[in-house]
PDB file of N, CA and C in Angstrom:
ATOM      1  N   UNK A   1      41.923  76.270 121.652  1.00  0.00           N
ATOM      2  CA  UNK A   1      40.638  76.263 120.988  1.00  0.00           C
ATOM      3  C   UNK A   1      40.748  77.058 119.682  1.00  0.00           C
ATOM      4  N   UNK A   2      40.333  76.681 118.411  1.00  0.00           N
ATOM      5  CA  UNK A   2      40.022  76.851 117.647  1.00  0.00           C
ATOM      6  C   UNK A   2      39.343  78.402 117.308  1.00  0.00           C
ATOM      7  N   UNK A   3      39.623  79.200 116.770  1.00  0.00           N
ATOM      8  CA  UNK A   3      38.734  80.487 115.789  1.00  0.00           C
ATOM      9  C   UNK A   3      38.820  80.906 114.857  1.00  0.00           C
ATOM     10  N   UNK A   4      37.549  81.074 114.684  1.00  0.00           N
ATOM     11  CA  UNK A   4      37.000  81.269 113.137  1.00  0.00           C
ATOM     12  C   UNK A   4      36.278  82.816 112.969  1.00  0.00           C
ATOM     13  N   UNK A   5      36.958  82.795 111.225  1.00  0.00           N
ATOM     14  CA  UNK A   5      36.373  83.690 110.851  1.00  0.00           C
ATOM     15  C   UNK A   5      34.246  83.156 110.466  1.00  0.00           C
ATOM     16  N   UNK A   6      33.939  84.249 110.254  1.00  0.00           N
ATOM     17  CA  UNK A   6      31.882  84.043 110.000  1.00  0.00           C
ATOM     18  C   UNK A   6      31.798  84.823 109.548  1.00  0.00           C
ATOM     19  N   UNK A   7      30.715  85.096 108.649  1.00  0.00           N
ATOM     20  CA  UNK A   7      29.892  85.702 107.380  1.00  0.00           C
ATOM     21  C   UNK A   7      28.824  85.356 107.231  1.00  0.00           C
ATOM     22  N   UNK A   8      27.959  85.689 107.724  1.00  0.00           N
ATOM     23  CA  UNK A   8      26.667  85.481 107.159  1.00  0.00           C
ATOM     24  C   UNK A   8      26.403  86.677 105.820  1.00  0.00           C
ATOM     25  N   UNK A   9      25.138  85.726 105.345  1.00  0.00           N
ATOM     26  CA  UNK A   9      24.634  86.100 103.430  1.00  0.00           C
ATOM     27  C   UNK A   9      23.261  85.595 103.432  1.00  0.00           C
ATOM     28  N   UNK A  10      22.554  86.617 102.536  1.00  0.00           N
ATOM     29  CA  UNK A  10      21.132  86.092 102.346  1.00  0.00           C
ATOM     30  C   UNK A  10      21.088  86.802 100.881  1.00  0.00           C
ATOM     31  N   UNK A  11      19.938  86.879 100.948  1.00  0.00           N
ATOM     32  CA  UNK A  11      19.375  87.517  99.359  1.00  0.00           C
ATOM     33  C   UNK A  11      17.958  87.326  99.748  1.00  0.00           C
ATOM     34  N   UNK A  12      17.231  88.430  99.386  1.00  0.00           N
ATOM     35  CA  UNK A  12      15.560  88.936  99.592  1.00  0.00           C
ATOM     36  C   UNK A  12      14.908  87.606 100.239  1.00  0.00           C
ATOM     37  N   UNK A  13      14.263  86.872 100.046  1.00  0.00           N
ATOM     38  CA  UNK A  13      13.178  85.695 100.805  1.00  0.00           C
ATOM     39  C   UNK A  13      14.007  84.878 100.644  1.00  0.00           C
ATOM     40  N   UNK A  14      15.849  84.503 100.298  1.00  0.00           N
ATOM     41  CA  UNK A  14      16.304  83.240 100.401  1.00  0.00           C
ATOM     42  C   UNK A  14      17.093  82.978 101.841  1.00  0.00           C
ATOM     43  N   UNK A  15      17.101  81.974 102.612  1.00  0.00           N
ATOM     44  CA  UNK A  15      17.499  81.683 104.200  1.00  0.00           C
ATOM     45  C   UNK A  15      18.784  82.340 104.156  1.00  0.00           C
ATOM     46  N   UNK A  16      19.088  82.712 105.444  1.00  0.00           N
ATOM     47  CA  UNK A  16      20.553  83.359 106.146  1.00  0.00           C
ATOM     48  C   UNK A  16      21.540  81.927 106.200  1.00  0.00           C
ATOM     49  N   UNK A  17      22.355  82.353 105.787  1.00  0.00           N
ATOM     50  CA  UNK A  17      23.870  80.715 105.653  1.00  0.00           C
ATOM     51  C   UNK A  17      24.867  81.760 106.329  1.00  0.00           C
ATOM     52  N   UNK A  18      25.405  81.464 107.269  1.00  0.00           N
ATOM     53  CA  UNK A  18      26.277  81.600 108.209  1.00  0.00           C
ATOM     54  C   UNK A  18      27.677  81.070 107.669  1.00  0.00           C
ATOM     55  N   UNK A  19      28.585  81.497 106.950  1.00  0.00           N
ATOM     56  CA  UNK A  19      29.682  80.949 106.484  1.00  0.00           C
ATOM     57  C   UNK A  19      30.884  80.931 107.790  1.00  0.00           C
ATOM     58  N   UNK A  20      31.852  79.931 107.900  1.00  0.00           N
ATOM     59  CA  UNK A  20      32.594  79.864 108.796  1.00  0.00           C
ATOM     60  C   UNK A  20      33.936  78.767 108.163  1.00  0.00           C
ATOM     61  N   UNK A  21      35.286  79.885 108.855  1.00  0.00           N
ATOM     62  CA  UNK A  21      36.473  79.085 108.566  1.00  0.00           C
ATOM     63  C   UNK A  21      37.239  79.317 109.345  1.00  0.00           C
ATOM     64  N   UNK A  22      38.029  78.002 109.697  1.00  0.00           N
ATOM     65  CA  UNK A  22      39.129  78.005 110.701  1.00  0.00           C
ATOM     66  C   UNK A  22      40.334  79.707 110.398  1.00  0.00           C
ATOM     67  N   UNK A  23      40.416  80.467 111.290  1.00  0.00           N
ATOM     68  CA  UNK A  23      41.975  81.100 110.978  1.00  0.00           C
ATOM     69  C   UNK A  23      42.787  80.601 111.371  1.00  0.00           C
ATOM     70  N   UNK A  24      43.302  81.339 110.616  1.00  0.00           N
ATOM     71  CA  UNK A  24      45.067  81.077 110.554  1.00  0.00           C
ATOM     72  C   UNK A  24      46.157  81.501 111.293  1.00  0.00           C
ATOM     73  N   UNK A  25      45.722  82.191 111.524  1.00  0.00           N
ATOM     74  CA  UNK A  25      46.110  83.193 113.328  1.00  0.00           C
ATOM     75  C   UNK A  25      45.364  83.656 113.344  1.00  0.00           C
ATOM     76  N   UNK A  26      46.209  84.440 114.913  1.00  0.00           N
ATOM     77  CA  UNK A  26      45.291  85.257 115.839  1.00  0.00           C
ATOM     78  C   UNK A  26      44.422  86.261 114.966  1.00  0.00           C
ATOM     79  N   UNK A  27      45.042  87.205 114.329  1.00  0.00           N
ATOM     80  CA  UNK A  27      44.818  88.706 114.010  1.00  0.00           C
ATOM     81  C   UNK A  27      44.671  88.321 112.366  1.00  0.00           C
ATOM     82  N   UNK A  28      43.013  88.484 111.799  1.00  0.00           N
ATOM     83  CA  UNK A  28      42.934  88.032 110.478  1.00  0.00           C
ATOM     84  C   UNK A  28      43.867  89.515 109.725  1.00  0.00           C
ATOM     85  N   UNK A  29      44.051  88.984 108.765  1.00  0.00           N
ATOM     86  CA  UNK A  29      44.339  89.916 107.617  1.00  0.00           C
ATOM     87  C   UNK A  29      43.502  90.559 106.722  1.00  0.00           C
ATOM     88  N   UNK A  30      43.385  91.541 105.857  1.00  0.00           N
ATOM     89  CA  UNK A  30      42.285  92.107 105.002  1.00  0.00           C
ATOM     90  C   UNK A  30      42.184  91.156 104.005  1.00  0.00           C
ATOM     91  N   UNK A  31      43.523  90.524 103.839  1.00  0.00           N
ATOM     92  CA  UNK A  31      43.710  89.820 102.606  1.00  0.00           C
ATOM     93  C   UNK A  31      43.118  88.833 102.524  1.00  0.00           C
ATOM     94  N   UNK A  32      42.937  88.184 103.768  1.00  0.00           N
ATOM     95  CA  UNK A  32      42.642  86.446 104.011  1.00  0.00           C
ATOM     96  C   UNK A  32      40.934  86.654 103.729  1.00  0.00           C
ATOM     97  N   UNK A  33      40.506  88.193 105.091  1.00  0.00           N
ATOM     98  CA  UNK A  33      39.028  88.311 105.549  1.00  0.00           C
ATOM     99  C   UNK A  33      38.355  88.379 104.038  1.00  0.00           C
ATOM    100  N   UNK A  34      38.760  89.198 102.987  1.00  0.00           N
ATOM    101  CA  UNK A  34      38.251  89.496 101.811  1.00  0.00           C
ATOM    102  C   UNK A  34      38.175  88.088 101.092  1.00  0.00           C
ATOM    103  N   UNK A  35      39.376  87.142 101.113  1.00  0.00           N
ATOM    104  CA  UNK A  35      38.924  86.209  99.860  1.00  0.00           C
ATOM    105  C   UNK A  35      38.112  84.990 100.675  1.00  0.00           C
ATOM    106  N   UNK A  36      38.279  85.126 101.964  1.00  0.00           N
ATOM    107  CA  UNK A  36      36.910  84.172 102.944  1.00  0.00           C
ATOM    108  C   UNK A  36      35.826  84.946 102.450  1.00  0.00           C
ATOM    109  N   UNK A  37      35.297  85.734 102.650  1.00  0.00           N
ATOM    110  CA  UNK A  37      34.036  86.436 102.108  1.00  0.00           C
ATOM    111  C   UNK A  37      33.571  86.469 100.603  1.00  0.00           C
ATOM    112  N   UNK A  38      34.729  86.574  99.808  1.00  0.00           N
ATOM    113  CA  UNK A  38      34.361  86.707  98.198  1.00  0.00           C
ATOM    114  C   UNK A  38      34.080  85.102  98.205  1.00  0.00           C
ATOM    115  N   UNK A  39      34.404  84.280  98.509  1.00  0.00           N
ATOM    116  CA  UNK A  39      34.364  82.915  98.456  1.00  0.00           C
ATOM    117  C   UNK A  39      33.004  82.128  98.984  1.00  0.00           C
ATOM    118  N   UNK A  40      32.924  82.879 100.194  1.00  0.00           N
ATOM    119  CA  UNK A  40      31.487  82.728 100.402  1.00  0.00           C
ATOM    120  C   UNK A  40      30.041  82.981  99.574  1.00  0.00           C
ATOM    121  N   UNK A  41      30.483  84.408  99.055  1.00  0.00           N
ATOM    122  CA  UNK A  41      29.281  85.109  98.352  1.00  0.00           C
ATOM    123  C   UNK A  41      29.615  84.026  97.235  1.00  0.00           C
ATOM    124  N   UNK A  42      30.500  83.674  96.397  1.00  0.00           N
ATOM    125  CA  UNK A  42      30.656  82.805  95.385  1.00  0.00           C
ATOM    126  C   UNK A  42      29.704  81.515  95.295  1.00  0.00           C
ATOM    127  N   UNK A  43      30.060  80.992  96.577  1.00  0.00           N
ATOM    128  CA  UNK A  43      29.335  79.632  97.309  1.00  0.00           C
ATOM    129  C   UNK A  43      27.725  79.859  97.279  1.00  0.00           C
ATOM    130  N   UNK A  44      27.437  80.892  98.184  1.00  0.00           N
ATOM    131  CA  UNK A  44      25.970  81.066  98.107  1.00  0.00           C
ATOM    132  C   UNK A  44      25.073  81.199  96.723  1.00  0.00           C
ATOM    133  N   UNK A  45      25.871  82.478  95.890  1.00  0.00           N
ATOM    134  CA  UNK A  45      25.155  82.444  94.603  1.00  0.00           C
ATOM    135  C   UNK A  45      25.560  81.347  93.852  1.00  0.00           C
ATOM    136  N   UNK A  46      26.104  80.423  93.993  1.00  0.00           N
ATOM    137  CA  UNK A  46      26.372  79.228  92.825  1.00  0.00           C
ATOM    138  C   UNK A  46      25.043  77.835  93.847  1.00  0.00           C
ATOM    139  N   UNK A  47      25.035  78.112  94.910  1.00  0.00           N
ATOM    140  CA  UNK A  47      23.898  77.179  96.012  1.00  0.00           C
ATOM    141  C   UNK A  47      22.411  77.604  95.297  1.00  0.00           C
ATOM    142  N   UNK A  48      22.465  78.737  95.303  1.00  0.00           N
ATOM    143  CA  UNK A  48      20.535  79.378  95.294  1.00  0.00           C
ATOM    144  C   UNK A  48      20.234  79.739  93.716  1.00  0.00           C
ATOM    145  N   UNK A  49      21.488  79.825  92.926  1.00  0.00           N
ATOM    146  CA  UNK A  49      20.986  80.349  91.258  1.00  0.00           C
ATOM    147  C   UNK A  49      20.856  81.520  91.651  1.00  0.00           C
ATOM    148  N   UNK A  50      21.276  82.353  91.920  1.00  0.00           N
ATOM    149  CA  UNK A  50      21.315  83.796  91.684  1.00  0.00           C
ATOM    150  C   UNK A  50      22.948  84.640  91.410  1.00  0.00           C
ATOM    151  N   UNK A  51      22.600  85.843  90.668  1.00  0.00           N
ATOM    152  CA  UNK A  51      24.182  86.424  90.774  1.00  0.00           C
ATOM    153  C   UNK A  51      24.902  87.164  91.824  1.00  0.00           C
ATOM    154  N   UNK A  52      25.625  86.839  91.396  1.00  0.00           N
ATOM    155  CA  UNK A  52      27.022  87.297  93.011  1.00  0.00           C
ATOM    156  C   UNK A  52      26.423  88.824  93.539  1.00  0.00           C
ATOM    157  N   UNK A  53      26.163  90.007  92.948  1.00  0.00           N
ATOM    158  CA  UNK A  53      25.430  91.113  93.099  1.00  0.00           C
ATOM    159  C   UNK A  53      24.341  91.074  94.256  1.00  0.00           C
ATOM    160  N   UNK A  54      23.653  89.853  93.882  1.00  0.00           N
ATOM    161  CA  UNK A  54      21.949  89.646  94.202  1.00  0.00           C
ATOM    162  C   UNK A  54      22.564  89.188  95.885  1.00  0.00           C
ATOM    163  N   UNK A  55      23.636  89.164  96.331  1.00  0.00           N
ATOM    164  CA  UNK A  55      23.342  88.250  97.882  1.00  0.00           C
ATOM    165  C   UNK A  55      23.724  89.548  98.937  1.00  0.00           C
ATOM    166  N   UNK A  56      23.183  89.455  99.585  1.00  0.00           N
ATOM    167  CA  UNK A  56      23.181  90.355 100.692  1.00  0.00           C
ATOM    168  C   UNK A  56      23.961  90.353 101.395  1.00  0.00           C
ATOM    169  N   UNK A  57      25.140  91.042 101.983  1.00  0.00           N
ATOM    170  CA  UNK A  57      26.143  90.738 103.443  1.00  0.00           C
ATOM    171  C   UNK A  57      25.840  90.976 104.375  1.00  0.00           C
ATOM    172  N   UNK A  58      25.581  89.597 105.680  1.00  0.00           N
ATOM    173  CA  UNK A  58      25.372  90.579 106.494  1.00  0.00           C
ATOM    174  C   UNK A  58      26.501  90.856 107.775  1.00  0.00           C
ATOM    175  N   UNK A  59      26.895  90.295 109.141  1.00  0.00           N
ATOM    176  CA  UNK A  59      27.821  90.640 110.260  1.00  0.00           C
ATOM    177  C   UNK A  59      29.240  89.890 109.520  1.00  0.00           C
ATOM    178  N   UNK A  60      30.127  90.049 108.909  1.00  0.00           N
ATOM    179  CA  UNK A  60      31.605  89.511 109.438  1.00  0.00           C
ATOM    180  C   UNK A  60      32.049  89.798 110.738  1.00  0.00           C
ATOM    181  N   UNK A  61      32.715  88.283 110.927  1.00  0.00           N
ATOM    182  CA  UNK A  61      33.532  88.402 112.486  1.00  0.00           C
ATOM    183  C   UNK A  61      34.707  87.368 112.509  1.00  0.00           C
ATOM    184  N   UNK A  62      35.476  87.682 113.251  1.00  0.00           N
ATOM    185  CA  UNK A  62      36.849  86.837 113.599  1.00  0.00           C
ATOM    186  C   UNK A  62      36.984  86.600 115.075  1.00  0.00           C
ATOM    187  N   UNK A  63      37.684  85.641 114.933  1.00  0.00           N
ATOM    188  CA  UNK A  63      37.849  85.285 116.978  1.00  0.00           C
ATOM    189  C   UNK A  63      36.621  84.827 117.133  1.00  0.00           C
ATOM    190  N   UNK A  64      35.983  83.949 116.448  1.00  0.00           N
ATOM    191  CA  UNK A  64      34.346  83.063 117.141  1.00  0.00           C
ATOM    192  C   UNK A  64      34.879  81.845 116.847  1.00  0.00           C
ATOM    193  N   UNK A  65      33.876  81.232 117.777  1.00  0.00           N
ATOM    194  CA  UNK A  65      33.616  79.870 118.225  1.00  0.00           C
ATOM    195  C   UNK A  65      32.311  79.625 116.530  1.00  0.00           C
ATOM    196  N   UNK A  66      32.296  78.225 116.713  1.00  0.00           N
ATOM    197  CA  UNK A  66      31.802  77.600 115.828  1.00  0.00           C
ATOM    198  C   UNK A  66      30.496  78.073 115.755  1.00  0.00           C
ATOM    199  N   UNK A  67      30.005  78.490 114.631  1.00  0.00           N
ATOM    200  CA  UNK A  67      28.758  78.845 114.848  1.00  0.00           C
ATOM    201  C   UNK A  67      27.475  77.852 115.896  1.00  0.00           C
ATOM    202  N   UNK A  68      26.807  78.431 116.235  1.00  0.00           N
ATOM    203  CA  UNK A  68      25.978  77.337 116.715  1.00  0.00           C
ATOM    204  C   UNK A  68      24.227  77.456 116.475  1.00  0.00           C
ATOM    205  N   UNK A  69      23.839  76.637 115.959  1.00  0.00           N
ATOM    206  CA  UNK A  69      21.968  77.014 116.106  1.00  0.00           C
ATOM    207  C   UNK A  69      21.052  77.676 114.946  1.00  0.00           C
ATOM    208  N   UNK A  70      22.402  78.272 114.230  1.00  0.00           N
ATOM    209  CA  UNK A  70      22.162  79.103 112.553  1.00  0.00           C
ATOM    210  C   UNK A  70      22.550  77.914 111.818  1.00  0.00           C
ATOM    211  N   UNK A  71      21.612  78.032 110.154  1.00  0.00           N
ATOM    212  CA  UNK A  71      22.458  77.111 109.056  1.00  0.00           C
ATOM    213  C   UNK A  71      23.609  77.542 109.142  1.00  0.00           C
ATOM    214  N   UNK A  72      24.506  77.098 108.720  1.00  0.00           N
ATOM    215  CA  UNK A  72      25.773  77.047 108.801  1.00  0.00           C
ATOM    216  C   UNK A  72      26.676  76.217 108.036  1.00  0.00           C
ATOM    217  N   UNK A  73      28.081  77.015 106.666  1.00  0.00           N
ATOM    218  CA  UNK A  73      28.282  75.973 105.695  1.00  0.00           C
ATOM    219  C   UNK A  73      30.153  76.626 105.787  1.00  0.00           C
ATOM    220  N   UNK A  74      31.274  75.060 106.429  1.00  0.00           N
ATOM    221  CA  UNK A  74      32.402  75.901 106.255  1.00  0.00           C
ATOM    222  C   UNK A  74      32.637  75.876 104.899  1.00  0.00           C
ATOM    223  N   UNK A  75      33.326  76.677 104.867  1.00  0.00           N
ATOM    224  CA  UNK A  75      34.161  76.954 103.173  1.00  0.00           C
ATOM    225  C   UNK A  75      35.865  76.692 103.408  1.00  0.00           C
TER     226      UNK A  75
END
């Protein structure tokens, strides 16, 4: 079975997006977790018109199952 790294992101009154990507192994790296996340925040503020600053972080996690029941966008 499959796991993924997740990131969720918001910004003040704009919806929570649940970012999610297959890893690459078991045990993420700082290297990988950081440019999944910078990539995300990238994604979101280029989605809603706002700047990269303006988005909120909220739980990173590794070793999950596909998100389920949240928006949700892989990268």
């Amino acid at each position: 079975m499959s796991k993924y790294m997740t990131q969720s992101l918001s910004s003040d009154s704009l919806r929570t997006i649940v970012y999610y990507r297959e890893q690459q192994r078991e045990h993420v790296t700082h290297k990988e977790s950081a440019r999944f996340t910078s990539e995300a925040v990238v994604d979101y503020a280029n989605c809603h018109h706002i700047s990269e600053p303006d988005v909120d972080f909220g739980t990173f996690r590794c070793g999950q199952q596909l998100p389920d029941g949240l928006e949700s966008k892989q990268i």
